[in-house]
N, C-alpha and C. Protein backbone atom coordinates (compact mmCIF):
# COMPACT_ATOMS: atom_id res chain seq x y z
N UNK A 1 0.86 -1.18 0.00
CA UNK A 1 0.00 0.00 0.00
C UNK A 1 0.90 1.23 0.00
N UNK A 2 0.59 2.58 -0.94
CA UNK A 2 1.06 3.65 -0.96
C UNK A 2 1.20 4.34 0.44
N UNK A 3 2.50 4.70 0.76
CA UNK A 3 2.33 5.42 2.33
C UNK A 3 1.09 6.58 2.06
N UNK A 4 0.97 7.54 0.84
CA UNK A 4 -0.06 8.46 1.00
C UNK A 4 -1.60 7.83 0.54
N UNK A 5 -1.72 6.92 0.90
CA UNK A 5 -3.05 6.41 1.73
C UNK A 5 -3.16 6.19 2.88
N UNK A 6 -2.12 5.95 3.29
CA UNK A 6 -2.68 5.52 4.95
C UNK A 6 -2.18 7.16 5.39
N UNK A 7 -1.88 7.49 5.18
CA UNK A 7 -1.44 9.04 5.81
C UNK A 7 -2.83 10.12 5.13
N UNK A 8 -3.92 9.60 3.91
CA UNK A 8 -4.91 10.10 3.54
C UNK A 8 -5.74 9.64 4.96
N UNK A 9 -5.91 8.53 4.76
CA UNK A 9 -7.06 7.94 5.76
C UNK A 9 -6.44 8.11 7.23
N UNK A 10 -5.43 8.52 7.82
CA UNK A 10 -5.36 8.97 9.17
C UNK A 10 -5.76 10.32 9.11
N UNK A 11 -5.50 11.02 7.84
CA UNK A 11 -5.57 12.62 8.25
C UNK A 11 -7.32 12.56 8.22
N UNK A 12 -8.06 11.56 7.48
CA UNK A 12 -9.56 11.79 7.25
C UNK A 12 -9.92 11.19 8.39
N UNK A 13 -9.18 10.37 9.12
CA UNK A 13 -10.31 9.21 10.13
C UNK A 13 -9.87 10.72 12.10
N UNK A 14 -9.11 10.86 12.03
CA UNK A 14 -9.01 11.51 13.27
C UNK A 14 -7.63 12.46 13.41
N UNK A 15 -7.39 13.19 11.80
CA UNK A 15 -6.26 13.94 11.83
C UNK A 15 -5.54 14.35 12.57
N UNK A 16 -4.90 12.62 12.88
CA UNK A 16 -3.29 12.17 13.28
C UNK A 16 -3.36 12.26 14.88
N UNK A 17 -4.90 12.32 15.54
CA UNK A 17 -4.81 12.23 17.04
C UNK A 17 -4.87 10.78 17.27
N UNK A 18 -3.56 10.62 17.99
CA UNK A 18 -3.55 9.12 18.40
C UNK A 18 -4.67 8.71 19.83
N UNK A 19 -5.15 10.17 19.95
CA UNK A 19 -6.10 10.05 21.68
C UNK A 19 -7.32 10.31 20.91
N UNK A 20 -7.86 9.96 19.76
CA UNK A 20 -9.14 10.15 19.22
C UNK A 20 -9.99 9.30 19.89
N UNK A 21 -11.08 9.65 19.79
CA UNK A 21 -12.29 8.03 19.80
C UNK A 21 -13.43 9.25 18.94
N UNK A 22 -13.94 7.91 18.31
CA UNK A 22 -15.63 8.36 17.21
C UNK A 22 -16.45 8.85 18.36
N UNK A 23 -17.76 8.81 18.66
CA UNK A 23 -19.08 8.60 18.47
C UNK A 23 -19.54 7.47 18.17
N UNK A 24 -18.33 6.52 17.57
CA UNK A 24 -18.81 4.88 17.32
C UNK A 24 -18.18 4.03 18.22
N UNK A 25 -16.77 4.61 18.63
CA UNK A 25 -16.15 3.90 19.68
C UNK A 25 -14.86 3.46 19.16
N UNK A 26 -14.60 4.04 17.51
CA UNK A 26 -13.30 3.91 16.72
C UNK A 26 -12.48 4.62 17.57
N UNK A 27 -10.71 4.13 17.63
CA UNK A 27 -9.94 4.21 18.31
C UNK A 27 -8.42 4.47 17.88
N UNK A 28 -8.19 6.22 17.73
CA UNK A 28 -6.59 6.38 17.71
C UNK A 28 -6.53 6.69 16.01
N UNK A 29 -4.96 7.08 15.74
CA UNK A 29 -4.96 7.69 14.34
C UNK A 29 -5.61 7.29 13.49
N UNK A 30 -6.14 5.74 13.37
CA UNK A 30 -6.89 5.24 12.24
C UNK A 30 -8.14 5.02 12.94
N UNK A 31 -8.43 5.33 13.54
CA UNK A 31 -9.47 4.94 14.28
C UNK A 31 -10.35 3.83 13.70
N UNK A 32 -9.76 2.32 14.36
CA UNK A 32 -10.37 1.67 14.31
C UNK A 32 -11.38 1.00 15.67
N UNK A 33 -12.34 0.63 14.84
CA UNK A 33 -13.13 -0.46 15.82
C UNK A 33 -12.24 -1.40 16.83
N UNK A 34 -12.52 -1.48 18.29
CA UNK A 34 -12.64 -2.43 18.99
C UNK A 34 -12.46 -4.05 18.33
N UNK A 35 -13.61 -4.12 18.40
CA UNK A 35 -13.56 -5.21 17.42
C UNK A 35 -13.20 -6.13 16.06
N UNK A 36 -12.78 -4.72 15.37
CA UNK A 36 -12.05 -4.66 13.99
C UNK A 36 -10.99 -4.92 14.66
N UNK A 37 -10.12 -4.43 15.37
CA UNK A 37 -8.60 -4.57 15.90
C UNK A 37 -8.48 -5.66 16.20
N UNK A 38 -9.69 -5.99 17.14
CA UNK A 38 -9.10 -7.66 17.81
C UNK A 38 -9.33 -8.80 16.82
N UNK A 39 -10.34 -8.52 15.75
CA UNK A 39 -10.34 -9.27 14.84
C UNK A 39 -8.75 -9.34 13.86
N UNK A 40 -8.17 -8.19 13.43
CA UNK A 40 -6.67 -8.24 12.79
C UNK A 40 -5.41 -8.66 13.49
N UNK A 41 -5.68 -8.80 14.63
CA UNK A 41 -4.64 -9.07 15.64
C UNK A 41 -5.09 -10.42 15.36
N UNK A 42 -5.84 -11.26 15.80
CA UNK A 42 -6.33 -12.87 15.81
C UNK A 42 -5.61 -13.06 13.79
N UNK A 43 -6.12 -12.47 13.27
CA UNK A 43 -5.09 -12.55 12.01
C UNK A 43 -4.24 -13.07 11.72
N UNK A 44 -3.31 -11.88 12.49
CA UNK A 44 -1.93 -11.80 12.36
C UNK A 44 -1.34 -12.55 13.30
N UNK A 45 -1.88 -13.20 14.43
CA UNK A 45 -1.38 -13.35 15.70
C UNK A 45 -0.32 -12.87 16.95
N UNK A 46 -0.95 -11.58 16.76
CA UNK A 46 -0.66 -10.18 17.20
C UNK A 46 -1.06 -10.16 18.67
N UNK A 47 -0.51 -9.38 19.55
CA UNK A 47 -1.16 -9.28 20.62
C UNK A 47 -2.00 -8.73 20.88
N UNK A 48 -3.44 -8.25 21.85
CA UNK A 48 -4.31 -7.40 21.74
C UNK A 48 -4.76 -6.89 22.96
N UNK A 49 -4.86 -6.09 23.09
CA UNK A 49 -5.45 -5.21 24.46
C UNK A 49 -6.19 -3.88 24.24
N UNK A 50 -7.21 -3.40 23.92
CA UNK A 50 -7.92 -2.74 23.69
C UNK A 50 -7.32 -1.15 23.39
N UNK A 51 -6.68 -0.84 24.83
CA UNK A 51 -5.67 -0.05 25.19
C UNK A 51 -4.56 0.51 24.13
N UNK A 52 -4.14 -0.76 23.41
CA UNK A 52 -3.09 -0.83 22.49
C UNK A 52 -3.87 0.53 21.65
N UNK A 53 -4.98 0.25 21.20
CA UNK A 53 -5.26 1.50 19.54
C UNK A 53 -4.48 2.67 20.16
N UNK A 54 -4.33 3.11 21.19
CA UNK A 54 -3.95 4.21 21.41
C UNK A 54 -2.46 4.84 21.34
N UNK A 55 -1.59 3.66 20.91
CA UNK A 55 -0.47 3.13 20.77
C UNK A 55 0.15 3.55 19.23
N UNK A 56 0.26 4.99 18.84
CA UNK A 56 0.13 5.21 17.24
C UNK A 56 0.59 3.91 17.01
N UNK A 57 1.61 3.59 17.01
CA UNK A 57 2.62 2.24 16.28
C UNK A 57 1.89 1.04 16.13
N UNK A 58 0.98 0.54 17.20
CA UNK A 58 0.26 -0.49 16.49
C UNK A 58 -0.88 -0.30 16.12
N UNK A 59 -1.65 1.38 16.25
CA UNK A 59 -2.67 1.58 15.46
C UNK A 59 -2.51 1.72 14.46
N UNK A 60 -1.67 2.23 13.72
CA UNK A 60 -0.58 2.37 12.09
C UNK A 60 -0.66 1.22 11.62
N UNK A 61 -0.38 0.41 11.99
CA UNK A 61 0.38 -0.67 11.60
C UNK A 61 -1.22 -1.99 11.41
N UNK A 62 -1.92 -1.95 12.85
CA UNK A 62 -3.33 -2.40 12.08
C UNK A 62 -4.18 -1.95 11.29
N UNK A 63 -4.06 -1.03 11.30
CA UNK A 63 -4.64 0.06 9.81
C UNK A 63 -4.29 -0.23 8.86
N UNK A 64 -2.78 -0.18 8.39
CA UNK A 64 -2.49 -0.48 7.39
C UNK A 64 -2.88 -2.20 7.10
N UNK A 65 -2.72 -3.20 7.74
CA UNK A 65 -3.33 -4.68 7.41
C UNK A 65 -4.16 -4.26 6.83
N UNK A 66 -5.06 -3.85 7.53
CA UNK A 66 -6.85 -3.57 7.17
C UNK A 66 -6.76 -3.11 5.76
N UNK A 67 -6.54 -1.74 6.02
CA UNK A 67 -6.31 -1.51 4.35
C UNK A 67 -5.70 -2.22 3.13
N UNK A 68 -4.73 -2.87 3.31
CA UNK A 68 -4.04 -3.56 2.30
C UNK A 68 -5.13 -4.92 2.75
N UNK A 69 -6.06 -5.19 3.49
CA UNK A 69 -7.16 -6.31 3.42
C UNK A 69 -8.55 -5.87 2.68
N UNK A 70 -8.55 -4.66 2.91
CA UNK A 70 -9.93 -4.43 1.69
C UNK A 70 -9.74 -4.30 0.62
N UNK A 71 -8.33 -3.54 0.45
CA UNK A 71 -8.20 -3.20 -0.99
C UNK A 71 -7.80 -4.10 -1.74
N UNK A 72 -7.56 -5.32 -1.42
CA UNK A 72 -7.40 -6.64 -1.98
C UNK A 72 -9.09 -6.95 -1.97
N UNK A 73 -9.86 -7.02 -1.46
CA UNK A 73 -11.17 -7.41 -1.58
C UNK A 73 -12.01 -6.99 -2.26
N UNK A 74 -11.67 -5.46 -2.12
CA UNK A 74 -12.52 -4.36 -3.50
C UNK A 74 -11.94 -4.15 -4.31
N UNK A 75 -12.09 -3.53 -5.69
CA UNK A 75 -11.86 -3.03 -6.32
C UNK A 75 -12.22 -1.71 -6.81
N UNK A 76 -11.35 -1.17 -7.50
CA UNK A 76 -11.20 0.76 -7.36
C UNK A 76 -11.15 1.05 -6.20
N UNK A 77 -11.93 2.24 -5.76
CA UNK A 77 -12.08 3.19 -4.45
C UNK A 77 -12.68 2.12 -3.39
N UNK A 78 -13.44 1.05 -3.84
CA UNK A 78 -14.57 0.87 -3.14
C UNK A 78 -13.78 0.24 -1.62
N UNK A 79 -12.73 0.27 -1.66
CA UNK A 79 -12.15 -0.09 -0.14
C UNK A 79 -12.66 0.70 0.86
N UNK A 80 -11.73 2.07 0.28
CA UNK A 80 -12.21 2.86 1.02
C UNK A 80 -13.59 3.13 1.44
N UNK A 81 -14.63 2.84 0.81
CA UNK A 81 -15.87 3.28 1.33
C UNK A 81 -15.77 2.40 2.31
N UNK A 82 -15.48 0.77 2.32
CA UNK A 82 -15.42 -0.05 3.15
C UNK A 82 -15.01 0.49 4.48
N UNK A 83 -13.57 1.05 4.45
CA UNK A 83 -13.21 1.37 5.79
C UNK A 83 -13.96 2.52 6.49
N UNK A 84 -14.88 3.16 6.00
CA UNK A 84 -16.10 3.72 6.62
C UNK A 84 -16.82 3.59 7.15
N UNK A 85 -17.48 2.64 6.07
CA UNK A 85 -19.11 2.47 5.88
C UNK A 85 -19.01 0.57 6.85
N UNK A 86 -17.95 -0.05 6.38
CA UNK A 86 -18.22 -1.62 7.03
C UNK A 86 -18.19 -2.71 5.37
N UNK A 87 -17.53 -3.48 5.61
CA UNK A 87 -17.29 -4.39 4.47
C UNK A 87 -18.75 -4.76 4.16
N UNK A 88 -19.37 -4.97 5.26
CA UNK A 88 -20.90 -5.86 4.77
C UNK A 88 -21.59 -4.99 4.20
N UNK A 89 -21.92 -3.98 4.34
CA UNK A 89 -22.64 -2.54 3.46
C UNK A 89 -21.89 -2.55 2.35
N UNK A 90 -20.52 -2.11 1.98
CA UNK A 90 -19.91 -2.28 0.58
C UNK A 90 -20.71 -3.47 0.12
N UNK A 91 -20.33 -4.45 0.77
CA UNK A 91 -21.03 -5.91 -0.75
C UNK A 91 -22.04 -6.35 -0.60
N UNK A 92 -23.10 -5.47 -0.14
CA UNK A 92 -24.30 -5.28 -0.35
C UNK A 92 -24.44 -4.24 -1.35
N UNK A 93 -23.71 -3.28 -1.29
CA UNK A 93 -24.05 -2.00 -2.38
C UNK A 93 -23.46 -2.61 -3.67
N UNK A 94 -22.36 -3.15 -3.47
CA UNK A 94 -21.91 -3.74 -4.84
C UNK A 94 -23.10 -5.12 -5.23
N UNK A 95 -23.63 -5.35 -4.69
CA UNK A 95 -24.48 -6.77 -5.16
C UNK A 95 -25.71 -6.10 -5.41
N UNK A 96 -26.20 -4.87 -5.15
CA UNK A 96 -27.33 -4.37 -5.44
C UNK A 96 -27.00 -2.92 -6.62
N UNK A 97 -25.50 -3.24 -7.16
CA UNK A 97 -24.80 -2.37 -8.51
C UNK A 97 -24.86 -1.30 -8.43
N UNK A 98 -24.42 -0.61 -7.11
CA UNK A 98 -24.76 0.92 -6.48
C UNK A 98 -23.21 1.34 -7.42
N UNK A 99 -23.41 2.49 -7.51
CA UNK A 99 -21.77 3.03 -8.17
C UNK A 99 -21.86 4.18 -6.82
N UNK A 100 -20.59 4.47 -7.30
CA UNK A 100 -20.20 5.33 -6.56
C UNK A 100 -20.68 6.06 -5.85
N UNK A 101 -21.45 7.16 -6.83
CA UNK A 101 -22.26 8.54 -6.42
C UNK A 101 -23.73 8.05 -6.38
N UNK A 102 -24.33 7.00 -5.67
CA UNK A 102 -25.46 6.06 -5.14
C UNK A 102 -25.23 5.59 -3.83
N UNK A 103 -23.90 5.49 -3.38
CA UNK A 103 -23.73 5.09 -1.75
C UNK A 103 -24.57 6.40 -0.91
N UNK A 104 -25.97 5.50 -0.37
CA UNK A 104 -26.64 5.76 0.37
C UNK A 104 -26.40 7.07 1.64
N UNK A 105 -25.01 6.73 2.14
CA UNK A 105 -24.70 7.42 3.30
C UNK A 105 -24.04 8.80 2.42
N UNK A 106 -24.39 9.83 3.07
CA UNK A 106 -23.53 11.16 2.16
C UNK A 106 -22.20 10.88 3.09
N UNK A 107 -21.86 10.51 4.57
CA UNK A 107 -20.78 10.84 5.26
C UNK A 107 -19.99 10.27 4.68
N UNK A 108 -20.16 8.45 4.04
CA UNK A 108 -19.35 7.75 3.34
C UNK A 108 -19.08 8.65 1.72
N UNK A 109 -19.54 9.03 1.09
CA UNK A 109 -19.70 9.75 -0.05
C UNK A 109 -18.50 11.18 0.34
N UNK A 110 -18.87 11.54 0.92
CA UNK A 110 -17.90 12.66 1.05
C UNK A 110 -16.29 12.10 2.03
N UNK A 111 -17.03 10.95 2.82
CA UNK A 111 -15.04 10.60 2.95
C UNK A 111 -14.42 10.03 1.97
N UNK A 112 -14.89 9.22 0.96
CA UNK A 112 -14.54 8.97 0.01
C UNK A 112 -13.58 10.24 -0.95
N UNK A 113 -14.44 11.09 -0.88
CA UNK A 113 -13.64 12.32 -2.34
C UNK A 113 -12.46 12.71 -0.72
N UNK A 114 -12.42 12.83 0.33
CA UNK A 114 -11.92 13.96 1.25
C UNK A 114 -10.66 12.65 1.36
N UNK A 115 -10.60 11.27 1.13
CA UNK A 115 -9.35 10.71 1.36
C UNK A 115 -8.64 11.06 0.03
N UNK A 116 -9.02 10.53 -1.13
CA UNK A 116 -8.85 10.86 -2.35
C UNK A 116 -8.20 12.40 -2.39
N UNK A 117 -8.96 13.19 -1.83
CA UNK A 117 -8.78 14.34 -2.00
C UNK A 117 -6.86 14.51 -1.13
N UNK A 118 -7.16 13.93 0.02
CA UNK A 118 -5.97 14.33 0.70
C UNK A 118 -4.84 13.35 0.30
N UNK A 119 -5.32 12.34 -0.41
CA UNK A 119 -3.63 11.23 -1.17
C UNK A 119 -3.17 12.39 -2.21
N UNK A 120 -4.17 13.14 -2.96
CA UNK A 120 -3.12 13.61 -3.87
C UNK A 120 -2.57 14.84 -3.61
N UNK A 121 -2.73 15.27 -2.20
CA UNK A 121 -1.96 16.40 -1.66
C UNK A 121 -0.52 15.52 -0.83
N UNK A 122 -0.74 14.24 -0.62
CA UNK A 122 0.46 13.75 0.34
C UNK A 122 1.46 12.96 -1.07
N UNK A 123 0.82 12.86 -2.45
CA UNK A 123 1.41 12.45 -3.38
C UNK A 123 2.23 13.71 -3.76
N UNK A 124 1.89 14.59 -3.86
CA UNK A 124 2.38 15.83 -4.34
C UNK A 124 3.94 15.99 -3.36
N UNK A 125 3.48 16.15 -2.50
CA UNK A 125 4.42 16.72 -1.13
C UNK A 125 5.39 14.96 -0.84
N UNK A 126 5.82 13.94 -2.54
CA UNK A 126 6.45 13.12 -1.64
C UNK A 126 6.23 12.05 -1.26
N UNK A 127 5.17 11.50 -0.66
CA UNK A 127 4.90 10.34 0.60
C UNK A 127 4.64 9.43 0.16
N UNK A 128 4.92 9.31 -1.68
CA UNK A 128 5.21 8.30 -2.25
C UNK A 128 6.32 7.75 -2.92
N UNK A 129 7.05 8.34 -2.38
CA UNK A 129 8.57 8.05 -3.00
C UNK A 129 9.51 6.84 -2.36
């Protein structure tokens, strides 16, 4: 995976606060799920403690799995909506032939263009070299 994606999707998921939490209960620069984490850790056979997301280094670092795990699963953008919206909503929208500008949720719709938007400012400045 391009470093200026995961440096898109930290600056979109909780711009780069490793002490974030959602409104959903997502956790740290990538703010992931609870449950998403302990699920990538059982993965990898990683260690896990809830505590850890808060840990930039292994929130980075399960983020990036994740990502380099959807974007192997989707194709084009549609990862990213995934890491939003939830894998099971993506392949439901893809099985019911939603395109792009049809994803139901506007929040997913607009993080979509706002990661996009911020890879090709971290492409510009580098962070793919």
């Amino acid at each position: 995976m391009e470093p200026s994606w995961l440096v898109a999707i930290a600056r979109a998921e909780s711009g780069f606060d490793p002490q974030a939490v959602s409104s959903a209960g997502a956790k740290g620069v990538m703010q992931l799920l609870p449950s998403t984490a302990k699920w990538i850790a059982e993965q990898n056979g990683w260690e896990y403690e809830e505590e850890m997301l808060f840990d930039p280094t292994y929130n980075i670092r399960s983020g990036a799995w994740y990502v380099k795990y959807l974007s192997a699963k989707f194709e084009g953008d549609w990862w990213i909506a995934a890491y939003n919206a939830g894998e099971g909503r993506v392949t439901a929208w893809l099985d019911a032939g939603l395109e792009y500008k049809d994803i139901p949720f506007e929040e997913t719709r607009t993080y979509l263009k706002r990661v996009k938007q911020f890879r090709r400012s971290y492409v510009f400045l580098g962070y793919d070299r």
